[in-house]
C-alpha atoms as a PDB file:
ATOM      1  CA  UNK A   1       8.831 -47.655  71.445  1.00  0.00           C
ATOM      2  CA  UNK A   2       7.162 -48.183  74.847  1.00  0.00           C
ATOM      3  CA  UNK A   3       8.337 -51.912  75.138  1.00  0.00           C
ATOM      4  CA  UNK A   4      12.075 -50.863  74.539  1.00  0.00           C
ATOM      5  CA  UNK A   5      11.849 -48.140  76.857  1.00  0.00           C
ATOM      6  CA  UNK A   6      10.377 -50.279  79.343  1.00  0.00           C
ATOM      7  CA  UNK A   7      13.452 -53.139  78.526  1.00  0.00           C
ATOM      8  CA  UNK A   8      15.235 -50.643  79.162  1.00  0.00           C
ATOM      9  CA  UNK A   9      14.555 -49.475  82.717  1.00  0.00           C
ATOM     10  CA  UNK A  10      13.659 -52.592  83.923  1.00  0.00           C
ATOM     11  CA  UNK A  11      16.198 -54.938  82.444  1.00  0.00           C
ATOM     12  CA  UNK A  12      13.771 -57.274  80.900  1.00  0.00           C
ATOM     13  CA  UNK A  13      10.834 -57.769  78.588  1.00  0.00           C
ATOM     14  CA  UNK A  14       7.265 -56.163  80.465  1.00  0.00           C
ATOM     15  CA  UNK A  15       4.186 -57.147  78.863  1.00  0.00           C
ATOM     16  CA  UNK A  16       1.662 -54.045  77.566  1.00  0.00           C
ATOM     17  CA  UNK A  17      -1.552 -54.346  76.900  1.00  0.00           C
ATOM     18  CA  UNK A  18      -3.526 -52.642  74.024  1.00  0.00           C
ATOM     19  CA  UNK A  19      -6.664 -51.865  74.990  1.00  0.00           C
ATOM     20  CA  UNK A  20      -9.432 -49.075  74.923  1.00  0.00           C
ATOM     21  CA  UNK A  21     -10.608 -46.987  77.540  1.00  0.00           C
ATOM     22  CA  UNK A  22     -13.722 -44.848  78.354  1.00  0.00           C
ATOM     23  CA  UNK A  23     -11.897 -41.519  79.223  1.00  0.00           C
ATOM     24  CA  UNK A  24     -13.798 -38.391  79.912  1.00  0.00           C
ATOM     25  CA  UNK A  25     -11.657 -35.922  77.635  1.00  0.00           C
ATOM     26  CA  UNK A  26     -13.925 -32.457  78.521  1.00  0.00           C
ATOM     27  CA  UNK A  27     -13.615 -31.978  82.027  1.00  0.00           C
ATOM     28  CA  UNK A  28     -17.101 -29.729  81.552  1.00  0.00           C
ATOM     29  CA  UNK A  29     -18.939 -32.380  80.099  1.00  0.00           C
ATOM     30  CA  UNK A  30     -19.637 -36.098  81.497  1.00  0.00           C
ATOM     31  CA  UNK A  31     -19.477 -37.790  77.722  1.00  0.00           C
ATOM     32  CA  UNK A  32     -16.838 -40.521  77.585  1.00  0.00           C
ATOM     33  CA  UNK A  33     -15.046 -40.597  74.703  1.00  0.00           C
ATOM     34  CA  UNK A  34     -13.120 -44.303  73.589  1.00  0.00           C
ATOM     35  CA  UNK A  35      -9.588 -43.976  73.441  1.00  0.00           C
ATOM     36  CA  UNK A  36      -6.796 -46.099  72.457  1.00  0.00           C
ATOM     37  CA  UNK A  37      -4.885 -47.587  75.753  1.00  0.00           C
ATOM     38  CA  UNK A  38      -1.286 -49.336  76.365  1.00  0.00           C
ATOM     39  CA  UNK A  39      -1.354 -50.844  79.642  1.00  0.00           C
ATOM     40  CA  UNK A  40       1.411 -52.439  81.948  1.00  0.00           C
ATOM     41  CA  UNK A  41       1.399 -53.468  85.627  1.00  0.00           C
ATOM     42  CA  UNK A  42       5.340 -53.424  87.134  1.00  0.00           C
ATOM     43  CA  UNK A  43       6.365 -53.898  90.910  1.00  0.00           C
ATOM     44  CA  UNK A  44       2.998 -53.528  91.893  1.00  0.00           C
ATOM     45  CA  UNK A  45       2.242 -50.180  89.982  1.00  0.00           C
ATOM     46  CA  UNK A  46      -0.473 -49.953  86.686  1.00  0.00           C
ATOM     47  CA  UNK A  47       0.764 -47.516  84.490  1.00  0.00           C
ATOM     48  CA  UNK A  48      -1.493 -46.300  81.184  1.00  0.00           C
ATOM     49  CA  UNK A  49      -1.268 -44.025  78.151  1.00  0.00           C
ATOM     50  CA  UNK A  50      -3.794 -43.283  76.570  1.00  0.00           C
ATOM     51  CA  UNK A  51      -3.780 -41.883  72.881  1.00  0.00           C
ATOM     52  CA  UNK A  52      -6.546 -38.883  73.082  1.00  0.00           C
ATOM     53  CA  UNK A  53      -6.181 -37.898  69.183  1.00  0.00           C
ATOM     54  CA  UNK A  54      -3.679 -37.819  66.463  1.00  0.00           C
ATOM     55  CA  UNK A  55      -0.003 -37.592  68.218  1.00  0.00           C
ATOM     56  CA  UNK A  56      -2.082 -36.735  71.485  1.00  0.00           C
ATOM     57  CA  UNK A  57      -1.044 -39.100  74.859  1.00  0.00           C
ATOM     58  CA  UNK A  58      -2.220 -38.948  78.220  1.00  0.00           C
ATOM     59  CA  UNK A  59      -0.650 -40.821  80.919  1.00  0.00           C
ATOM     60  CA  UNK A  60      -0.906 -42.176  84.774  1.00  0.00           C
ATOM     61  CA  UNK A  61      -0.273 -44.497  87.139  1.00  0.00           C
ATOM     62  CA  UNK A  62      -1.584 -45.683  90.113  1.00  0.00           C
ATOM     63  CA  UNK A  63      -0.978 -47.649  93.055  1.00  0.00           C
ATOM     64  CA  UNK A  64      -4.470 -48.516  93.729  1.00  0.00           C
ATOM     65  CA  UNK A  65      -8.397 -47.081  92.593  1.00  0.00           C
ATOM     66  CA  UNK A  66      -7.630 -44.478  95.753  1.00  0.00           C
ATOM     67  CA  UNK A  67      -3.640 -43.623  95.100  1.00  0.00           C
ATOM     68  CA  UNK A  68      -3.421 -42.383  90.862  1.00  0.00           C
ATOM     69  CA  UNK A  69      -1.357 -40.147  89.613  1.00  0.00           C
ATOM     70  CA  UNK A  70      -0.928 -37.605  86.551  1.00  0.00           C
ATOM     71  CA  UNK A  71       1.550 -36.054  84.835  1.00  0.00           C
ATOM     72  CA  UNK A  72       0.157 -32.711  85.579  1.00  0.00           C
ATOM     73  CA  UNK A  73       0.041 -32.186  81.944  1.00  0.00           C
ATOM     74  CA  UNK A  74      -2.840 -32.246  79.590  1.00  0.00           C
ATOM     75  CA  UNK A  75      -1.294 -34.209  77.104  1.00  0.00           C
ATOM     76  CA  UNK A  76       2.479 -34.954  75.174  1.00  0.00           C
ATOM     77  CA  UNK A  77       2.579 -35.166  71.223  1.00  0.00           C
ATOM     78  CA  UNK A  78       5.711 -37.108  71.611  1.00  0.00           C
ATOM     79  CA  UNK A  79       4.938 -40.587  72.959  1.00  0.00           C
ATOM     80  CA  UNK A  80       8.968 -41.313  73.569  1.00  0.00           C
ATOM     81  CA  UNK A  81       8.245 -38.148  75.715  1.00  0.00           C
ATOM     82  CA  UNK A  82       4.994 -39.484  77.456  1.00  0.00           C
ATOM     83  CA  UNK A  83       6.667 -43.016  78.638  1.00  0.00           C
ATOM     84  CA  UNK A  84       9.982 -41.268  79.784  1.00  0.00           C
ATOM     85  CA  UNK A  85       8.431 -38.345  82.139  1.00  0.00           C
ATOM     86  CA  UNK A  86       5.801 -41.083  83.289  1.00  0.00           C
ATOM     87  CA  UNK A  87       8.515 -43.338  84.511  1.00  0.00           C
ATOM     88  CA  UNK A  88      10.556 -40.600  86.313  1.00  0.00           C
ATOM     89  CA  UNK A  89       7.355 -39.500  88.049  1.00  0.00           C
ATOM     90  CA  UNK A  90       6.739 -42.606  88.933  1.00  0.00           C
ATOM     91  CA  UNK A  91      10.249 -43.418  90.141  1.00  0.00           C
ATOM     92  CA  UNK A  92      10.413 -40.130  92.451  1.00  0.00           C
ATOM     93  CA  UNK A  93       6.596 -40.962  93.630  1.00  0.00           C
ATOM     94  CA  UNK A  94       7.975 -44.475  94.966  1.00  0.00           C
ATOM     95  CA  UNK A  95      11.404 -42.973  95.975  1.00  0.00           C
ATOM     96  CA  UNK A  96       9.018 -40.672  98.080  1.00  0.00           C
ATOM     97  CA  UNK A  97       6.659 -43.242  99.233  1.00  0.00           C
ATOM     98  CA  UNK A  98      10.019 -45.329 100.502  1.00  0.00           C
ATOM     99  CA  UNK A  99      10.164 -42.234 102.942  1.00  0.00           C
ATOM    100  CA  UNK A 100      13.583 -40.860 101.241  1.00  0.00           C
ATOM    101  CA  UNK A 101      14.337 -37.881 102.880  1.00  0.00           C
ATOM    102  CA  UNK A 102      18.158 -36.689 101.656  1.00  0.00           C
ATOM    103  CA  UNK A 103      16.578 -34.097  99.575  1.00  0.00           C
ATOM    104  CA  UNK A 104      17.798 -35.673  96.522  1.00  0.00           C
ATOM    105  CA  UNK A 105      15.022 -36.234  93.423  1.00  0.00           C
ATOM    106  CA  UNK A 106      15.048 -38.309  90.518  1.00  0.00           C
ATOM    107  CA  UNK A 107      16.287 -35.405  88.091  1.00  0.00           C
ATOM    108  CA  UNK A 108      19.747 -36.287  89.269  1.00  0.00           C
ATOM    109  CA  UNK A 109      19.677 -39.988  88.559  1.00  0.00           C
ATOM    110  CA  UNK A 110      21.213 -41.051  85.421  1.00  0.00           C
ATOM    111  CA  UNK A 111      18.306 -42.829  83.505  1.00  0.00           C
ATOM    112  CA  UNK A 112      18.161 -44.249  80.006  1.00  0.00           C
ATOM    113  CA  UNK A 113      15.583 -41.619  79.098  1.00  0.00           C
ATOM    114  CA  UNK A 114      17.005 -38.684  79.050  1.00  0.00           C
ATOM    115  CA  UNK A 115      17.101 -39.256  75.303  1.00  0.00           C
ATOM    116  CA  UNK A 116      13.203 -38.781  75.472  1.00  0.00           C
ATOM    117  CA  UNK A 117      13.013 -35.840  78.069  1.00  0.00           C
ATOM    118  CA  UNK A 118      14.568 -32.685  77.999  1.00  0.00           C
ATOM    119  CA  UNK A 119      16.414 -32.456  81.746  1.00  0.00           C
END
């Protein structure tokens, strides 16, 4: 599911990587729990989901170890969901980065995942 979505946006194959991570799932306590990971690097930007429990994803990306972002949401049951609201953020972050200043957002775009996210 994520590699079509990302042949989708980007035209072309994109290599993920399975992996796990060491994810500190209780913000109260410091215990790192070992998590399932997909991970992809495109145009200069890591992007990672991890899967926190049973039809549980959490997602970022990141520019570099001092510029990460969230979703702003603890978690998506629906990966389809996860990958599609993670590129859109992602796509508004580096339309704002780019200095875009018409007002517009990405919400008004026509992407190939509005299948996955409820506009």
């Amino acid at each position: 599911m994520v590699e079509s979505a990302l042949k989708e946006r980007y035209g072309r194959d994109v290599p993920v990587e399975v992996a796990v991570s060491e994810i500190q799932l209780d913000p109260a306590s410091p215990a790192l729990t070992p998590c399932p990971t997909l991970h992809w690097t495109q145009d200069s930007v890591g992007f990672v989901i991890n899967k926190i429990a049973e039809h549980r994803y959490r997602a970022q990306f990141y520019y570099s170890v001092h510029d990460q972002y969230g979703t702003d949401r603890e978690a998506f049951d629906d990966l389809g969901e996860c990958v599609g609201v993670l590129l859109k953020l992602q796509a508004d972050t580096a339309k704002d980065r780019a200095g875009a200043t018409s007002g517009a957002d990405g919400s008004r775009l026509s992407s190939p995942f509005t299948q996955f996210i409820d506009f």
